[in-house]
PDB file of N, CA and C in Angstrom:
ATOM      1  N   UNK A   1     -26.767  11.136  22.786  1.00  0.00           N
ATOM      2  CA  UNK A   1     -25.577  10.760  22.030  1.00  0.00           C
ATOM      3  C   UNK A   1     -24.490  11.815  22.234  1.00  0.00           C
ATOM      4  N   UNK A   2     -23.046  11.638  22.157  1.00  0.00           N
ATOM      5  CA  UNK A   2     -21.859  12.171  23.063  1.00  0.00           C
ATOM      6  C   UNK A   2     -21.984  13.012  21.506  1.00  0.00           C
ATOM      7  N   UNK A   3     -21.709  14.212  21.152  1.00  0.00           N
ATOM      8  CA  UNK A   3     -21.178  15.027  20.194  1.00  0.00           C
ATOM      9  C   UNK A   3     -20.108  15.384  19.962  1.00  0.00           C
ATOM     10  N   UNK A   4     -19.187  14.804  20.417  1.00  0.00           N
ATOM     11  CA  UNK A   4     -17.634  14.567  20.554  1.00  0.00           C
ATOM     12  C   UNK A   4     -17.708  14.606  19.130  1.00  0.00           C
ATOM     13  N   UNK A   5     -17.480  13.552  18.336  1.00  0.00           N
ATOM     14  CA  UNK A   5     -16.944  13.002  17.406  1.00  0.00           C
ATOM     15  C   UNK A   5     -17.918  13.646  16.498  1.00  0.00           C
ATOM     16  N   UNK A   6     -18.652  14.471  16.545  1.00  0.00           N
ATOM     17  CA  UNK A   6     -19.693  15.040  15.614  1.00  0.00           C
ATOM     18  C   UNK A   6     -18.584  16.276  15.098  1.00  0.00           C
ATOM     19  N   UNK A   7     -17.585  16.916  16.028  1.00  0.00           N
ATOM     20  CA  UNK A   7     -16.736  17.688  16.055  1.00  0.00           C
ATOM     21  C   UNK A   7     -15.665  17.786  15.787  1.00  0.00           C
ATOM     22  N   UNK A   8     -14.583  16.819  15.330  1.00  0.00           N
ATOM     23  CA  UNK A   8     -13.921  16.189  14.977  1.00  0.00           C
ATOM     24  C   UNK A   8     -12.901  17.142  14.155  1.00  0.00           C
ATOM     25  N   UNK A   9     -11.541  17.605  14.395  1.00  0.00           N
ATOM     26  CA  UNK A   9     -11.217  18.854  13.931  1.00  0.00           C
ATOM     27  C   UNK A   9     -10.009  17.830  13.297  1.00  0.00           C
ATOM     28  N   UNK A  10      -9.409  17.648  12.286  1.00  0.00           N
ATOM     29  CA  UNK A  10      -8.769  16.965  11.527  1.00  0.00           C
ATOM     30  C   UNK A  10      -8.009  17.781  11.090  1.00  0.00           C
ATOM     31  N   UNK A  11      -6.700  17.584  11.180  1.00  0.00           N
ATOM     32  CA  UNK A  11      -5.503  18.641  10.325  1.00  0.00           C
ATOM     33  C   UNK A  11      -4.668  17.900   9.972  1.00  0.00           C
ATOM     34  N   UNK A  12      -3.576  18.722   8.806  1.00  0.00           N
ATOM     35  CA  UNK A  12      -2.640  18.127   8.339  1.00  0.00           C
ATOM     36  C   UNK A  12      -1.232  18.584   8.961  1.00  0.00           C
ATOM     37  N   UNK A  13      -0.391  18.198   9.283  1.00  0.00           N
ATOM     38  CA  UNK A  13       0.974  18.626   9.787  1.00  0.00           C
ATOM     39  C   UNK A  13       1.974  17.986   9.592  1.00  0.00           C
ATOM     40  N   UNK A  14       3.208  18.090  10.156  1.00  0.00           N
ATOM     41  CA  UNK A  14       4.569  17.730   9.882  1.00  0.00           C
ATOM     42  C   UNK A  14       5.016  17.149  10.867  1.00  0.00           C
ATOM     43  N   UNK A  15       5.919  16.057  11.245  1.00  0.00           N
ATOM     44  CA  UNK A  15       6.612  15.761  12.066  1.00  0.00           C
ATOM     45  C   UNK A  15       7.768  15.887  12.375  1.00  0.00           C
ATOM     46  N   UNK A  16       8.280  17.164  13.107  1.00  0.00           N
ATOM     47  CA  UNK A  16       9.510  18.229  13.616  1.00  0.00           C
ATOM     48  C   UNK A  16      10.310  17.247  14.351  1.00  0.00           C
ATOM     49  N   UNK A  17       9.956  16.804  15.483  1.00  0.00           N
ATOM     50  CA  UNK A  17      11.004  15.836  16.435  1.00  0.00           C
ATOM     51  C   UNK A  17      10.018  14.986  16.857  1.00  0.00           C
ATOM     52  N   UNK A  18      11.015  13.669  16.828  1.00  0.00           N
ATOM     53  CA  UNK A  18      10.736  12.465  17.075  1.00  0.00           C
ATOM     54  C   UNK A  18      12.099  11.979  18.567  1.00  0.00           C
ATOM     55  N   UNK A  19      10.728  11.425  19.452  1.00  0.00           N
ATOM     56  CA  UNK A  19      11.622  10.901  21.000  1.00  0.00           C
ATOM     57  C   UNK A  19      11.470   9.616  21.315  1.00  0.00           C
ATOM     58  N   UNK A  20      12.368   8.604  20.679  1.00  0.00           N
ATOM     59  CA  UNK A  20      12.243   7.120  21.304  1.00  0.00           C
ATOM     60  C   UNK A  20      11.426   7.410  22.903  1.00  0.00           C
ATOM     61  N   UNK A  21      10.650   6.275  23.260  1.00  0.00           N
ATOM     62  CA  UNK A  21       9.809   6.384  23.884  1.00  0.00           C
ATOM     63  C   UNK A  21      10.427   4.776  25.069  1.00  0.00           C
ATOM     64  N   UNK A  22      11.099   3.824  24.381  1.00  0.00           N
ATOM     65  CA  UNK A  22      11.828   2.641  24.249  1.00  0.00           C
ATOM     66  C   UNK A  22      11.741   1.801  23.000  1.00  0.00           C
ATOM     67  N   UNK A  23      12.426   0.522  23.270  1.00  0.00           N
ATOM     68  CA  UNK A  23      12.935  -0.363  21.632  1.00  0.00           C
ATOM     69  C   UNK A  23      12.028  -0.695  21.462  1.00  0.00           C
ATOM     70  N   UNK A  24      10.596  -0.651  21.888  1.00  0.00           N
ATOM     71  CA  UNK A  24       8.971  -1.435  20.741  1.00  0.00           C
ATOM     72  C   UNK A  24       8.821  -0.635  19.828  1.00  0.00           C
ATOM     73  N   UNK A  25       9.405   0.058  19.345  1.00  0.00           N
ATOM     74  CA  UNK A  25       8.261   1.004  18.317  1.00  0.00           C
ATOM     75  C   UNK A  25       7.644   2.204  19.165  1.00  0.00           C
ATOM     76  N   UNK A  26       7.836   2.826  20.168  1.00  0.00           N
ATOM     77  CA  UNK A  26       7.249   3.790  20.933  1.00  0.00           C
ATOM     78  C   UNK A  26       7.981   5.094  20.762  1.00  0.00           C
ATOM     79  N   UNK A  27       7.036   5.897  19.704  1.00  0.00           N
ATOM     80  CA  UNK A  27       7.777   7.681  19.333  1.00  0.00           C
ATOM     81  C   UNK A  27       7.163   8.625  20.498  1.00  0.00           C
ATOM     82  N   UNK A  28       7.728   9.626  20.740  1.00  0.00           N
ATOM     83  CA  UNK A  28       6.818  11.258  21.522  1.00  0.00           C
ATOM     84  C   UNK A  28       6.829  12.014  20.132  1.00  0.00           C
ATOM     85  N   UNK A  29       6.079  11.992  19.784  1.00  0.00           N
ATOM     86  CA  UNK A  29       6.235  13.077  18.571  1.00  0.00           C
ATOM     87  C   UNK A  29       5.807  14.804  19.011  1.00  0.00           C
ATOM     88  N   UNK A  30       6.526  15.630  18.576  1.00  0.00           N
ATOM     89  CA  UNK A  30       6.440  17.002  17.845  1.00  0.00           C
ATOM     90  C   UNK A  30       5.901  17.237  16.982  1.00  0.00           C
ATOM     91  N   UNK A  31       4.566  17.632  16.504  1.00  0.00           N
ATOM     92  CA  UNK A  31       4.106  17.795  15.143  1.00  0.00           C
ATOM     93  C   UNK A  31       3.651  19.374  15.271  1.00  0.00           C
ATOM     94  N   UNK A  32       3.921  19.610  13.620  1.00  0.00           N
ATOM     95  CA  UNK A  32       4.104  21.427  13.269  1.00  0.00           C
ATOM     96  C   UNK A  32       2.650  21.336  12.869  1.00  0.00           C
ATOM     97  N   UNK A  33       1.334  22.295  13.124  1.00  0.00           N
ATOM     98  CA  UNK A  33       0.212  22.093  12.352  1.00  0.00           C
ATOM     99  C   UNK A  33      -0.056  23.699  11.973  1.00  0.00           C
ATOM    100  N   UNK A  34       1.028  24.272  12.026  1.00  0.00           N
ATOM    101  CA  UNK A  34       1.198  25.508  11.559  1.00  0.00           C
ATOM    102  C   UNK A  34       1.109  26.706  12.278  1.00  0.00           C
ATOM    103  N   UNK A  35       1.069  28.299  11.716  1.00  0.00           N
ATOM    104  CA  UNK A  35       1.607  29.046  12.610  1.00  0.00           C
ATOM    105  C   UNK A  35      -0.233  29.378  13.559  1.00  0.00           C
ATOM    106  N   UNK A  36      -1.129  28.919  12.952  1.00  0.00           N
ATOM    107  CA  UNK A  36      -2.579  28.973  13.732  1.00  0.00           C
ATOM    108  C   UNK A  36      -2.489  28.320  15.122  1.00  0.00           C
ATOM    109  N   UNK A  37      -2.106  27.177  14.746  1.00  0.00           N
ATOM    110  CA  UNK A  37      -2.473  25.735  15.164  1.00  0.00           C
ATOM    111  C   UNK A  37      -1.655  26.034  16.364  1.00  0.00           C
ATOM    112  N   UNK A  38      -0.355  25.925  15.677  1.00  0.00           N
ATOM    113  CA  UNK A  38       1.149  25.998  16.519  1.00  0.00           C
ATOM    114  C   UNK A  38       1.549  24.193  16.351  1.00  0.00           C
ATOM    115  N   UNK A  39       2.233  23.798  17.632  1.00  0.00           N
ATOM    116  CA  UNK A  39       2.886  22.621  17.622  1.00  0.00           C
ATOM    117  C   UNK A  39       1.837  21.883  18.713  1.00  0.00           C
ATOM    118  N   UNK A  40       1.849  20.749  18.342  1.00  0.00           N
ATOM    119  CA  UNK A  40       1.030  19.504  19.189  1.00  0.00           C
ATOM    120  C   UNK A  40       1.687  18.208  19.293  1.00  0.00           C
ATOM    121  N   UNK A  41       2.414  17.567  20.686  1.00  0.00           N
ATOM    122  CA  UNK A  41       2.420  16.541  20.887  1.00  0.00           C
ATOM    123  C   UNK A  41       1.552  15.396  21.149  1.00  0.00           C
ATOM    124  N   UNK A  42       2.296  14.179  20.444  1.00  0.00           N
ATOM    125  CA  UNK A  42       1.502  12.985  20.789  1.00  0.00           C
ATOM    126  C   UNK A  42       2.544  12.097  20.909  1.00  0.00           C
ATOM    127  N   UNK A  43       1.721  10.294  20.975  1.00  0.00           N
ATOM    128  CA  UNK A  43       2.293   9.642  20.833  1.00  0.00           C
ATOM    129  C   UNK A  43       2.226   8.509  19.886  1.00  0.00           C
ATOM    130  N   UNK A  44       3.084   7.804  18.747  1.00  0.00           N
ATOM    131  CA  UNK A  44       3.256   6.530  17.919  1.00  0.00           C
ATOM    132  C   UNK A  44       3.345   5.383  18.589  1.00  0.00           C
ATOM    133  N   UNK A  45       2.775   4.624  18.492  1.00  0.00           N
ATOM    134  CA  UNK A  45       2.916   3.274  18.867  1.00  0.00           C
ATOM    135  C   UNK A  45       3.145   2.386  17.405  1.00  0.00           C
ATOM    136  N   UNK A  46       4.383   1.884  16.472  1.00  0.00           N
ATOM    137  CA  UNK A  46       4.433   1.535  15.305  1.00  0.00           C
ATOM    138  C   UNK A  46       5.318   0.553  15.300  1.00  0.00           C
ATOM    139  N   UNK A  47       6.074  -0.001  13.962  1.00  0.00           N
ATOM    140  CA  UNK A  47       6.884  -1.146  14.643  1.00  0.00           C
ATOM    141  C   UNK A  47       7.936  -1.069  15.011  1.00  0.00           C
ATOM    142  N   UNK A  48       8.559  -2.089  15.358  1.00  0.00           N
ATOM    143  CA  UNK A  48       9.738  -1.795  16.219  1.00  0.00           C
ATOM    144  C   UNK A  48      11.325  -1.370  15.351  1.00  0.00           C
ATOM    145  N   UNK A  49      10.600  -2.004  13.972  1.00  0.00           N
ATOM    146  CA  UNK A  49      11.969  -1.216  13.110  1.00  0.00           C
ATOM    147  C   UNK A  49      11.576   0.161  12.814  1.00  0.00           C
ATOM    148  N   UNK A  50      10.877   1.192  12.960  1.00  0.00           N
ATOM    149  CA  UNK A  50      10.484   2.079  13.039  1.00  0.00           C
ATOM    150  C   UNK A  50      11.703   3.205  13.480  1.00  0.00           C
ATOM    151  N   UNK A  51      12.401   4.361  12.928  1.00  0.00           N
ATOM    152  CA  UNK A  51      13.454   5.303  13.313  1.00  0.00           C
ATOM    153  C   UNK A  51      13.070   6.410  13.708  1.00  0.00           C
ATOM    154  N   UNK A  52      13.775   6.976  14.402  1.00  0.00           N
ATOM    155  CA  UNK A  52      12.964   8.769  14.627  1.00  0.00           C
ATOM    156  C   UNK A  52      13.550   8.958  13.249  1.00  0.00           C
ATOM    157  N   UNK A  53      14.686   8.787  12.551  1.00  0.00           N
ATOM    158  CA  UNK A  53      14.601   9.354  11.211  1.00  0.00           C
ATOM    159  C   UNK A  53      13.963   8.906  10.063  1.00  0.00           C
ATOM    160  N   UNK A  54      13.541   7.820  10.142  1.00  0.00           N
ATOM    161  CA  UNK A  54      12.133   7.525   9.484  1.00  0.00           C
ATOM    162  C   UNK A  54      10.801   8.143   9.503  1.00  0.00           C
ATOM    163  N   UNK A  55      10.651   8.715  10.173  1.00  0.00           N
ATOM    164  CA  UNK A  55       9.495   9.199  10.844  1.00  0.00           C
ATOM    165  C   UNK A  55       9.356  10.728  10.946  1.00  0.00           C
ATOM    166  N   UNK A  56      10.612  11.296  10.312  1.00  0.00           N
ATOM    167  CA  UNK A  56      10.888  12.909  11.139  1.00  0.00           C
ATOM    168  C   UNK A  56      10.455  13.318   9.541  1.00  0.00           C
ATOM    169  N   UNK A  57      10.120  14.530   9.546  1.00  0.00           N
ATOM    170  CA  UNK A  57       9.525  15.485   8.416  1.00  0.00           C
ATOM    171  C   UNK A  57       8.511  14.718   7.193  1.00  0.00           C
ATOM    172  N   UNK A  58       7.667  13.702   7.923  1.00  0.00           N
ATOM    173  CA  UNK A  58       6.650  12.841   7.513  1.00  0.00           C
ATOM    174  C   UNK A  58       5.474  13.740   7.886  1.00  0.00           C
ATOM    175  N   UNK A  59       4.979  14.080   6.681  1.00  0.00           N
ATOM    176  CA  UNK A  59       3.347  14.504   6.635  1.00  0.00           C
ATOM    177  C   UNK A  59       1.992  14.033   7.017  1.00  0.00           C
ATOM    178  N   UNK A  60       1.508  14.201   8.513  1.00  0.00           N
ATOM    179  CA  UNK A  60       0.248  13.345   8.577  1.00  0.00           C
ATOM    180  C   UNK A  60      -0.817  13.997   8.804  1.00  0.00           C
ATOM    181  N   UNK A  61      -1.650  13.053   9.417  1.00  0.00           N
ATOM    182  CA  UNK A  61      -3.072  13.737   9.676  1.00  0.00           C
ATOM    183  C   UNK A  61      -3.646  13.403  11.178  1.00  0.00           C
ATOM    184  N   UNK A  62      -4.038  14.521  11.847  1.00  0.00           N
ATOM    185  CA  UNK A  62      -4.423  13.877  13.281  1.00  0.00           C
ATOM    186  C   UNK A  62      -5.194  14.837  13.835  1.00  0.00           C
ATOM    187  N   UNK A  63      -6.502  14.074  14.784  1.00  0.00           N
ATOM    188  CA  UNK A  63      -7.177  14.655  15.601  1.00  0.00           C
ATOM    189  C   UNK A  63      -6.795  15.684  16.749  1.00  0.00           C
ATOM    190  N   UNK A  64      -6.931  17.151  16.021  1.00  0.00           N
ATOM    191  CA  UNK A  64      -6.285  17.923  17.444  1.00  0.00           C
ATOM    192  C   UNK A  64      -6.877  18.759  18.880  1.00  0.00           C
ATOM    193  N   UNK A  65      -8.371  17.868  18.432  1.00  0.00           N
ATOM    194  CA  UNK A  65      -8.987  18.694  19.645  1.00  0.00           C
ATOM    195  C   UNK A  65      -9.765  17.518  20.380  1.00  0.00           C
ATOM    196  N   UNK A  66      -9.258  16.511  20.695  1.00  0.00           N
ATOM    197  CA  UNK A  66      -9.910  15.467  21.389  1.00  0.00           C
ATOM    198  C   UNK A  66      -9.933  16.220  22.817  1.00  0.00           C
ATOM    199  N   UNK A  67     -10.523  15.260  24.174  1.00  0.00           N
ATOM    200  CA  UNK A  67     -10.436  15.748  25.735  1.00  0.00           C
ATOM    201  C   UNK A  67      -9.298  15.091  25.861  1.00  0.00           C
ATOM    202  N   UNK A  68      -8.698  15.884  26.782  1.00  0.00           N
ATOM    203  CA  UNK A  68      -7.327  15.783  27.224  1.00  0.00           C
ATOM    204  C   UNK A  68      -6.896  14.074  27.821  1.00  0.00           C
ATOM    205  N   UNK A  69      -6.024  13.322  26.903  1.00  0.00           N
ATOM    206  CA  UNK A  69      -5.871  11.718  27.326  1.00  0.00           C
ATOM    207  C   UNK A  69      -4.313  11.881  28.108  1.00  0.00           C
ATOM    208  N   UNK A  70      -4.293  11.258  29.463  1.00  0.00           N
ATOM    209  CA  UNK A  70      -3.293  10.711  30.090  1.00  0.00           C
ATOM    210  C   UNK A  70      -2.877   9.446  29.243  1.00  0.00           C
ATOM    211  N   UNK A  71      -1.362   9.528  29.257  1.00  0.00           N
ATOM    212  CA  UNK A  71      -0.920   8.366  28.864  1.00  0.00           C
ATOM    213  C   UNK A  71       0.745   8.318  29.969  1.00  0.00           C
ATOM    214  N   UNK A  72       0.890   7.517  30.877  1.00  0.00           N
ATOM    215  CA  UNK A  72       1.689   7.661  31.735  1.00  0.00           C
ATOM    216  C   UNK A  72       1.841   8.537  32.330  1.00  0.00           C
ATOM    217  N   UNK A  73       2.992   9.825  32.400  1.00  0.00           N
ATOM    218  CA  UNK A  73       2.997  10.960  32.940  1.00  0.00           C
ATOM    219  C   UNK A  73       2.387  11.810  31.879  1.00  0.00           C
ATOM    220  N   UNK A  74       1.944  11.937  30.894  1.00  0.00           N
ATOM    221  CA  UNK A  74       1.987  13.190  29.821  1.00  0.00           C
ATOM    222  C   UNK A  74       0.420  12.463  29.745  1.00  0.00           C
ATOM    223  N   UNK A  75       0.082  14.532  28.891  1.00  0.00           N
ATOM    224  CA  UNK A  75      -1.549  14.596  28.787  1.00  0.00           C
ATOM    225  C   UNK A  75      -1.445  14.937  27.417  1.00  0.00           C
ATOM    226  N   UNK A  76      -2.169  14.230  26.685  1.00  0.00           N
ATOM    227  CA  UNK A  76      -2.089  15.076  25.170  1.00  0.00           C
ATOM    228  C   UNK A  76      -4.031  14.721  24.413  1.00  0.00           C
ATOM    229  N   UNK A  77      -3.921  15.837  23.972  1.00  0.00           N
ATOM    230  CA  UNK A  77      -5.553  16.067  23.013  1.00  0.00           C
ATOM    231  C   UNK A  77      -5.354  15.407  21.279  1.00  0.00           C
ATOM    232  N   UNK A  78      -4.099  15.135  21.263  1.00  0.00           N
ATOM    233  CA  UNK A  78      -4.044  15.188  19.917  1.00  0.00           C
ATOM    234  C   UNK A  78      -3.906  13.560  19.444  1.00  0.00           C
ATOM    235  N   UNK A  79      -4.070  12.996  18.577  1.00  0.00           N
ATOM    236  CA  UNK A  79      -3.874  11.400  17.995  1.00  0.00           C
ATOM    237  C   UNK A  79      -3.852  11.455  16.601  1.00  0.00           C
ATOM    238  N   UNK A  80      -2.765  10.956  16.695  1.00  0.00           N
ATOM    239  CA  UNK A  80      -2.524  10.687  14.974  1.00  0.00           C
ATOM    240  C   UNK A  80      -3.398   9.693  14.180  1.00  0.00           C
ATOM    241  N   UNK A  81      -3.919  10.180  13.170  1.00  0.00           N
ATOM    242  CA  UNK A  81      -4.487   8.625  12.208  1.00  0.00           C
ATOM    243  C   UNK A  81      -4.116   7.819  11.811  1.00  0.00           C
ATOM    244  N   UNK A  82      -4.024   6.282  11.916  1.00  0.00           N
ATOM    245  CA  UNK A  82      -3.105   5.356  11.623  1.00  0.00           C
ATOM    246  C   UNK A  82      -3.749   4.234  11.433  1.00  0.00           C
ATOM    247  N   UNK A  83      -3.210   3.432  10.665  1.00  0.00           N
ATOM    248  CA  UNK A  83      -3.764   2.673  10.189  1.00  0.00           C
ATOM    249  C   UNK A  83      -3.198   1.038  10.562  1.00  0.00           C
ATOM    250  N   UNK A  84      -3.299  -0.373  10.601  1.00  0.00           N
ATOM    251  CA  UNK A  84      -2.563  -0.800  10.535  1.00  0.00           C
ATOM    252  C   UNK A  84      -1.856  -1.678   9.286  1.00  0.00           C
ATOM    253  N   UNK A  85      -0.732  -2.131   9.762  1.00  0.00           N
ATOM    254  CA  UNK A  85      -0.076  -2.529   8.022  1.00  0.00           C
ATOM    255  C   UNK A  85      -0.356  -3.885   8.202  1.00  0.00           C
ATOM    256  N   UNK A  86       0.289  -4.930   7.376  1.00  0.00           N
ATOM    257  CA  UNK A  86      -0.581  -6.414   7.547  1.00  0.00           C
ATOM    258  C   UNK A  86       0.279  -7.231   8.413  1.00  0.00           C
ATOM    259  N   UNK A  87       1.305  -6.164   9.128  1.00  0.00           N
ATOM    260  CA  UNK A  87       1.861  -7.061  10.644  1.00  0.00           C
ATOM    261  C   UNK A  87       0.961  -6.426  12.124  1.00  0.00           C
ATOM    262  N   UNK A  88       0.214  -5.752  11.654  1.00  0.00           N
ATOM    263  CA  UNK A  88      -0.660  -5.047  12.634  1.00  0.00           C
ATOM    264  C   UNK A  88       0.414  -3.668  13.071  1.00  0.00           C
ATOM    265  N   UNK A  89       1.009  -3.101  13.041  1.00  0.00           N
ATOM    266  CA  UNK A  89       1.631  -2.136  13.441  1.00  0.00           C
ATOM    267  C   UNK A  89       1.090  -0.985  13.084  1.00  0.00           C
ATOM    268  N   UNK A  90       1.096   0.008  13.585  1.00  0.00           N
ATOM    269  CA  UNK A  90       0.163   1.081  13.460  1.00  0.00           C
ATOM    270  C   UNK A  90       1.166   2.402  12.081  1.00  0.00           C
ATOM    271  N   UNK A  91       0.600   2.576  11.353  1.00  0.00           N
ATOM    272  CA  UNK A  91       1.288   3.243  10.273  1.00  0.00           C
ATOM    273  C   UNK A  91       0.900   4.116  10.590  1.00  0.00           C
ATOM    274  N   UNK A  92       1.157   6.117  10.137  1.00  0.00           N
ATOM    275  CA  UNK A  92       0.324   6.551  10.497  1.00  0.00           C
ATOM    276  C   UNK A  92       0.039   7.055   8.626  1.00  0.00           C
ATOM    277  N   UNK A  93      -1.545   8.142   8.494  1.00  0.00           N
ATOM    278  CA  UNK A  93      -1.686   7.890   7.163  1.00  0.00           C
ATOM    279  C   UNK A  93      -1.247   9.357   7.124  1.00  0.00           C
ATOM    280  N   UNK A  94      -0.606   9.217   5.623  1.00  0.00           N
ATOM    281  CA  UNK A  94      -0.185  10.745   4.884  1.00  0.00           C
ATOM    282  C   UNK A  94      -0.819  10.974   3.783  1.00  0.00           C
ATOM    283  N   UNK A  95      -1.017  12.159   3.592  1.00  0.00           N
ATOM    284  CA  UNK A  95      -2.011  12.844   2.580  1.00  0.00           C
ATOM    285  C   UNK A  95      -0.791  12.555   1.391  1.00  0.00           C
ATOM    286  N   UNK A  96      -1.500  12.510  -0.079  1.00  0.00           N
ATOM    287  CA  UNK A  96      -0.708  12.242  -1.439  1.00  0.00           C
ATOM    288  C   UNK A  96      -0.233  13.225  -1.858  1.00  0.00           C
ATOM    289  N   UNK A  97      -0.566  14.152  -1.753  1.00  0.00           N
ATOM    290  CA  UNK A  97       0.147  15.754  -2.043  1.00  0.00           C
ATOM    291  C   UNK A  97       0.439  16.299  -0.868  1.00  0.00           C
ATOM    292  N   UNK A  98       1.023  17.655  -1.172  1.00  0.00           N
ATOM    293  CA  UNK A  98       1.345  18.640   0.163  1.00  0.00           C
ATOM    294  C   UNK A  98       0.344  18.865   0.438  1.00  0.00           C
ATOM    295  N   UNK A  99      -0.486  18.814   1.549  1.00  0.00           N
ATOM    296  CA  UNK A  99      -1.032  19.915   2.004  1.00  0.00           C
ATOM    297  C   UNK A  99      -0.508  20.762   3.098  1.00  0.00           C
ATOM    298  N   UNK A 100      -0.662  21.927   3.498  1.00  0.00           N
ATOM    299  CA  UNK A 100       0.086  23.033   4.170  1.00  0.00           C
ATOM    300  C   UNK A 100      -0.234  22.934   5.627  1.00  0.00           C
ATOM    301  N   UNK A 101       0.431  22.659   6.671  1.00  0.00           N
ATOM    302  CA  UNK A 101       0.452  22.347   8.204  1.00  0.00           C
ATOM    303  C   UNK A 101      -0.947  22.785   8.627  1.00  0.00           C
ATOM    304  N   UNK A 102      -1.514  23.160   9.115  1.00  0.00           N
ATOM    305  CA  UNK A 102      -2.911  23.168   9.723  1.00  0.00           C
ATOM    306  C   UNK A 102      -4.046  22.661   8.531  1.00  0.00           C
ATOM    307  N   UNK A 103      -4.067  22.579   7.705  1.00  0.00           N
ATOM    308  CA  UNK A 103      -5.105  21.828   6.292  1.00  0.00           C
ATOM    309  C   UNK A 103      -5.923  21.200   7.174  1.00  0.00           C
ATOM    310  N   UNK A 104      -6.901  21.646   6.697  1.00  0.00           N
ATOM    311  CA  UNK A 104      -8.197  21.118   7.465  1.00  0.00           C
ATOM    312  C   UNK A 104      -9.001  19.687   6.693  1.00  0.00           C
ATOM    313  N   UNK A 105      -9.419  18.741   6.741  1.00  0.00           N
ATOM    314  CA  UNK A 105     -10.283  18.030   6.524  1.00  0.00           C
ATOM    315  C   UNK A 105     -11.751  18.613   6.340  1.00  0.00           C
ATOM    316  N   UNK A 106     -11.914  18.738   5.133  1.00  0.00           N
ATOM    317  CA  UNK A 106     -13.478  19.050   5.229  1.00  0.00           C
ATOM    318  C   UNK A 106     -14.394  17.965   5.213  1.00  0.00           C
TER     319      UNK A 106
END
Protein backbone atom coordinates (compact mmCIF):
# COMPACT_ATOMS: atom_id res chain seq x y z
CA UNK A 1 0.00 0.00 0.00
CA UNK A 2 1.41 3.61 -1.38
CA UNK A 3 2.07 5.68 2.11
CA UNK A 4 1.58 8.78 0.37
CA UNK A 5 -1.55 9.76 1.83
CA UNK A 6 -0.64 8.15 5.22
CA UNK A 7 1.52 11.51 5.20
CA UNK A 8 -0.58 14.00 4.33
CA UNK A 9 0.78 17.48 5.58
CA UNK A 10 -2.35 19.84 5.68
CA UNK A 11 -1.95 23.62 6.36
CA UNK A 12 -3.75 26.63 6.69
CA UNK A 13 -2.85 29.80 4.56
CA UNK A 14 -3.85 32.90 2.80
CA UNK A 15 -4.42 33.77 -0.63
CA UNK A 16 -1.78 36.77 -1.60
CA UNK A 17 -2.28 36.87 -5.55
CA UNK A 18 -4.66 35.57 -7.67
CA UNK A 19 -3.81 35.06 -11.88
CA UNK A 20 -6.80 34.57 -14.24
CA UNK A 21 -5.72 31.49 -15.82
CA UNK A 22 -8.77 32.30 -18.70
CA UNK A 23 -12.81 33.16 -18.53
CA UNK A 24 -13.84 29.38 -17.01
CA UNK A 25 -13.14 29.93 -13.62
CA UNK A 26 -9.29 29.11 -13.93
CA UNK A 27 -7.05 31.01 -10.87
CA UNK A 28 -2.79 30.54 -10.46
CA UNK A 29 -2.91 31.17 -7.00
CA UNK A 30 -0.12 32.58 -4.51
CA UNK A 31 -0.79 31.24 -1.17
CA UNK A 32 1.14 32.64 2.15
CA UNK A 33 1.51 29.40 4.55
CA UNK A 34 3.78 31.41 6.57
CA UNK A 35 7.24 32.48 7.39
CA UNK A 36 8.19 28.28 7.90
CA UNK A 37 6.33 27.19 5.09
CA UNK A 38 6.99 30.32 2.91
CA UNK A 39 4.68 30.79 -0.27
CA UNK A 40 3.18 27.86 -2.45
CA UNK A 41 1.58 27.98 -5.77
CA UNK A 42 -1.31 26.20 -7.18
CA UNK A 43 -4.10 26.04 -9.18
CA UNK A 44 -8.38 26.81 -8.78
CA UNK A 45 -10.49 25.40 -11.07
CA UNK A 46 -14.06 27.20 -9.65
CA UNK A 47 -16.86 28.94 -11.33
CA UNK A 48 -16.76 31.07 -13.88
CA UNK A 49 -18.24 34.04 -11.89
CA UNK A 50 -15.44 33.54 -9.66
CA UNK A 51 -12.91 37.11 -9.26
CA UNK A 52 -9.28 37.25 -8.38
CA UNK A 53 -10.88 39.75 -5.94
CA UNK A 54 -13.13 37.36 -4.65
CA UNK A 55 -10.75 35.02 -3.98
CA UNK A 56 -7.67 37.23 -2.81
CA UNK A 57 -6.97 37.28 1.12
CA UNK A 58 -9.39 34.11 1.48
CA UNK A 59 -8.22 31.67 4.15
CA UNK A 60 -7.80 28.00 3.09
CA UNK A 61 -6.56 24.74 3.56
CA UNK A 62 -4.28 22.67 1.24
CA UNK A 63 -2.09 19.75 0.75
CA UNK A 64 1.55 21.02 0.64
CA UNK A 65 3.67 18.18 0.22
CA UNK A 66 2.09 16.05 -2.48
CA UNK A 67 4.82 14.60 -5.60
CA UNK A 68 5.41 17.17 -7.82
CA UNK A 69 2.00 17.43 -10.46
CA UNK A 70 2.51 18.92 -14.04
CA UNK A 71 -0.32 20.81 -15.08
CA UNK A 72 0.49 22.38 -18.60
CA UNK A 73 3.76 24.20 -18.33
CA UNK A 74 3.91 24.58 -14.39
CA UNK A 75 4.80 21.89 -11.64
CA UNK A 76 3.20 22.36 -8.35
CA UNK A 77 3.11 19.90 -4.96
CA UNK A 78 0.50 21.80 -3.47
CA UNK A 79 -3.70 21.41 -3.93
CA UNK A 80 -6.12 23.20 -2.36
CA UNK A 81 -9.19 21.47 -0.55
CA UNK A 82 -12.33 22.03 -2.22
CA UNK A 83 -15.28 21.05 -2.22
CA UNK A 84 -18.04 21.17 -4.66
CA UNK A 85 -21.10 23.63 -4.40
CA UNK A 86 -24.51 22.24 -5.82
CA UNK A 87 -23.52 23.62 -9.44
CA UNK A 88 -20.51 21.33 -9.13
CA UNK A 89 -17.88 24.05 -9.08
CA UNK A 90 -15.09 23.53 -6.96
CA UNK A 91 -15.22 25.90 -3.73
CA UNK A 92 -12.29 25.82 -1.90
CA UNK A 93 -12.90 25.08 2.11
CA UNK A 94 -11.98 27.78 4.84
CA UNK A 95 -11.39 27.17 8.35
CA UNK A 96 -14.27 29.18 10.78
CA UNK A 97 -11.81 31.05 12.75
CA UNK A 98 -8.30 32.42 12.05
CA UNK A 99 -6.00 30.10 12.06
CA UNK A 100 -2.32 31.46 11.54
CA UNK A 101 -0.64 30.67 7.88
CA UNK A 102 1.19 27.38 8.25
CA UNK A 103 -1.65 25.78 11.03
CA UNK A 104 -1.29 22.43 10.81
CA UNK A 105 -4.17 19.88 10.70
CA UNK A 106 -3.77 17.47 13.34
Amino acid sequence: MNNTYKKLNIRAGTIEKVTPINNQGSFLLKVNFGSVIGFKNTILHTSPSSTPKSLLEKHVCAIINLPLTRKRLKAFNTILLCMPDTKGYYIPIQPDYSIPNGGSLL
